[in-house]
N, C-alpha and C. Protein backbone atom coordinates (compact mmCIF):
# COMPACT_ATOMS: atom_id res chain seq x y z
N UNK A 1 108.77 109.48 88.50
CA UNK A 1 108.93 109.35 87.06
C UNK A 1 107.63 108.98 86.37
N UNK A 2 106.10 108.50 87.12
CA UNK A 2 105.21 108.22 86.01
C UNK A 2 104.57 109.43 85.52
N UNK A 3 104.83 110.93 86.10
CA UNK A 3 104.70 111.93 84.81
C UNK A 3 106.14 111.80 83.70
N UNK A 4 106.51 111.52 83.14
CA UNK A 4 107.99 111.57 82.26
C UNK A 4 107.03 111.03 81.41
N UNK A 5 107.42 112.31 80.11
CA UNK A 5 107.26 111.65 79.20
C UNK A 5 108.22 110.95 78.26
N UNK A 6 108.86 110.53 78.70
CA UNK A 6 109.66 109.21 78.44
C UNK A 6 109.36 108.11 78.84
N UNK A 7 108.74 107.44 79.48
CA UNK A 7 107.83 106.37 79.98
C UNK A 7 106.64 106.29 79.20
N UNK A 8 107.31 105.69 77.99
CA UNK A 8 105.89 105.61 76.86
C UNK A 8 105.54 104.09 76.82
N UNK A 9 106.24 103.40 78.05
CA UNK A 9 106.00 101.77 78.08
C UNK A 9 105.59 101.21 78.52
N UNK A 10 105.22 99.88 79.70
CA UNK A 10 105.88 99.74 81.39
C UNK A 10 107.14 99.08 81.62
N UNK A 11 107.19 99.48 82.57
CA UNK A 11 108.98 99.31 82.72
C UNK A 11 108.70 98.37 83.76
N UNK A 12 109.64 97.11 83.76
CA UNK A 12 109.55 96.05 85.05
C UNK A 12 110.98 96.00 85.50
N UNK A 13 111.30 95.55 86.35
CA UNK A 13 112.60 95.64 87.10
C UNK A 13 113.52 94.24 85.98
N UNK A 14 114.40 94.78 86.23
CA UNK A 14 115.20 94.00 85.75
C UNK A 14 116.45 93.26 86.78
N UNK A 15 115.82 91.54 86.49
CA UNK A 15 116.35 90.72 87.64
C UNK A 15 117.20 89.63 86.93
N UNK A 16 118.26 89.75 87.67
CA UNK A 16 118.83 87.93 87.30
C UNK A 16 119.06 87.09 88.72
N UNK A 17 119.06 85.87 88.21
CA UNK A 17 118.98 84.79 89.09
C UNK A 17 121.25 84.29 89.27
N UNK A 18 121.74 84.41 90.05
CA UNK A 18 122.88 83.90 90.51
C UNK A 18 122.89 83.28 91.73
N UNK A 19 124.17 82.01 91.38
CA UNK A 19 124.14 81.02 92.06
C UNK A 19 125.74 81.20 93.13
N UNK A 20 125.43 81.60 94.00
CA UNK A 20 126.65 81.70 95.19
C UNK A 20 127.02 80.77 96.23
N UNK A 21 128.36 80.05 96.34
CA UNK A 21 128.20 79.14 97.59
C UNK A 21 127.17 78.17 97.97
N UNK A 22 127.05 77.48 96.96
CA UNK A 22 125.65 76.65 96.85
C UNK A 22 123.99 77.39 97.17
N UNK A 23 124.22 78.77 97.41
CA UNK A 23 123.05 79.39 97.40
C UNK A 23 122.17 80.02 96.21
N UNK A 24 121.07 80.20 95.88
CA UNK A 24 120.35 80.66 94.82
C UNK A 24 119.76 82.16 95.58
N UNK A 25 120.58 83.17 94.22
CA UNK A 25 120.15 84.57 94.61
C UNK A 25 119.02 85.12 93.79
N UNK A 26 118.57 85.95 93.69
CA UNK A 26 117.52 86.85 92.86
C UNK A 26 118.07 88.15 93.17
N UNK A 27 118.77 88.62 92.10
CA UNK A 27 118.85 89.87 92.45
C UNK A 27 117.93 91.09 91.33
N UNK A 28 117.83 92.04 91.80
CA UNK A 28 116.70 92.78 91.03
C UNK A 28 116.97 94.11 91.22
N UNK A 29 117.17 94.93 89.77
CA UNK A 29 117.60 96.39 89.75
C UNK A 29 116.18 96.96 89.97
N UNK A 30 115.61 97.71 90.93
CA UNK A 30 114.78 98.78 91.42
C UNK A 30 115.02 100.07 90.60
N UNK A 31 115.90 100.91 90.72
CA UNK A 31 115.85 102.32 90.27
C UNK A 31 117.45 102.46 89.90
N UNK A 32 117.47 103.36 89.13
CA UNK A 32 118.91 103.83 88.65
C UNK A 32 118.72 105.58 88.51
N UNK A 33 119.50 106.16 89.48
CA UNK A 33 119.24 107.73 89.80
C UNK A 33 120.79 108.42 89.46
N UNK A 34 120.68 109.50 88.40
CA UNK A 34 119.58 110.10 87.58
C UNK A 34 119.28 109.11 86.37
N UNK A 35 117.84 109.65 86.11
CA UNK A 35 117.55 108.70 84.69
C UNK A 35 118.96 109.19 83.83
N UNK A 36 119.13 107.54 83.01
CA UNK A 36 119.92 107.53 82.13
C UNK A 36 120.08 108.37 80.55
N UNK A 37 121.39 108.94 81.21
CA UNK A 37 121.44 110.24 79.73
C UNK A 37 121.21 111.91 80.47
N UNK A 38 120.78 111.45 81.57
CA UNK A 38 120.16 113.55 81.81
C UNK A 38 121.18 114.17 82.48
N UNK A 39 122.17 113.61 83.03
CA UNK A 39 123.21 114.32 83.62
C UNK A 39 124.77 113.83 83.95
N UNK A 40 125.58 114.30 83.97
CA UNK A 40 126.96 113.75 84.77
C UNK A 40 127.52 113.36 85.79
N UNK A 41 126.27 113.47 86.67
CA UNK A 41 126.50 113.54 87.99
C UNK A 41 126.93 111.92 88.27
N UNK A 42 127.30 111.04 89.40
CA UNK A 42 127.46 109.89 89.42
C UNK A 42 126.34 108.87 89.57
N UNK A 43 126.31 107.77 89.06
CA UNK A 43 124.93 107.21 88.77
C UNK A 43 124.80 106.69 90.17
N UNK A 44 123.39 106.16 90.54
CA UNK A 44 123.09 105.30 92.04
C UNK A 44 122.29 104.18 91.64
N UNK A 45 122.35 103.20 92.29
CA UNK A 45 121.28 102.18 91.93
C UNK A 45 120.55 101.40 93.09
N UNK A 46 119.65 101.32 92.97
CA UNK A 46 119.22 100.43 94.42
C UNK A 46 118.79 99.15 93.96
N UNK A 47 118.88 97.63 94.70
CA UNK A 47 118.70 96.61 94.12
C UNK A 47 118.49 95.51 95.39
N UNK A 48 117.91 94.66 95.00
CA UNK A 48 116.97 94.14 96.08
C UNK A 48 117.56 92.91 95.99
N UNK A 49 117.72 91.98 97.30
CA UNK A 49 118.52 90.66 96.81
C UNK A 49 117.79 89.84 97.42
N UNK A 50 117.26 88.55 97.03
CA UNK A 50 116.36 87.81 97.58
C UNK A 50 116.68 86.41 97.85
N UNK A 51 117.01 86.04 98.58
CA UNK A 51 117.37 84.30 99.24
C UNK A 51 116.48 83.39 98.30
N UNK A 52 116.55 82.70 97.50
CA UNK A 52 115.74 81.63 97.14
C UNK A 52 115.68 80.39 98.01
């Protein structure tokens, strides 16, 4: 995607912090396939989860 010219920004991942079973998570959206809006197909997301 950094030829798209739709990427007229920078784009950073988008993370929230949740609290499970007395544990502290980080979770963090990586990619969402297809870009949003270009097709019908079913969306995918990959997302990274990090132990604090």
């Amino acid at each position: 995607m950094n030829n798209d010219p739709r990427n007229k920004r920078n784009l950073t991942a988008d993370t929230v912090a949740l609290n499970w079973n007395n544990q502290t998570y980080q979770l963090i959206l990586k990619d969402v396939t297809p870009y949003p809006g270009t097709s019908n197909s079913i969306p995918k997301a990959t997302l990274v989860i990090n132990n604090q």
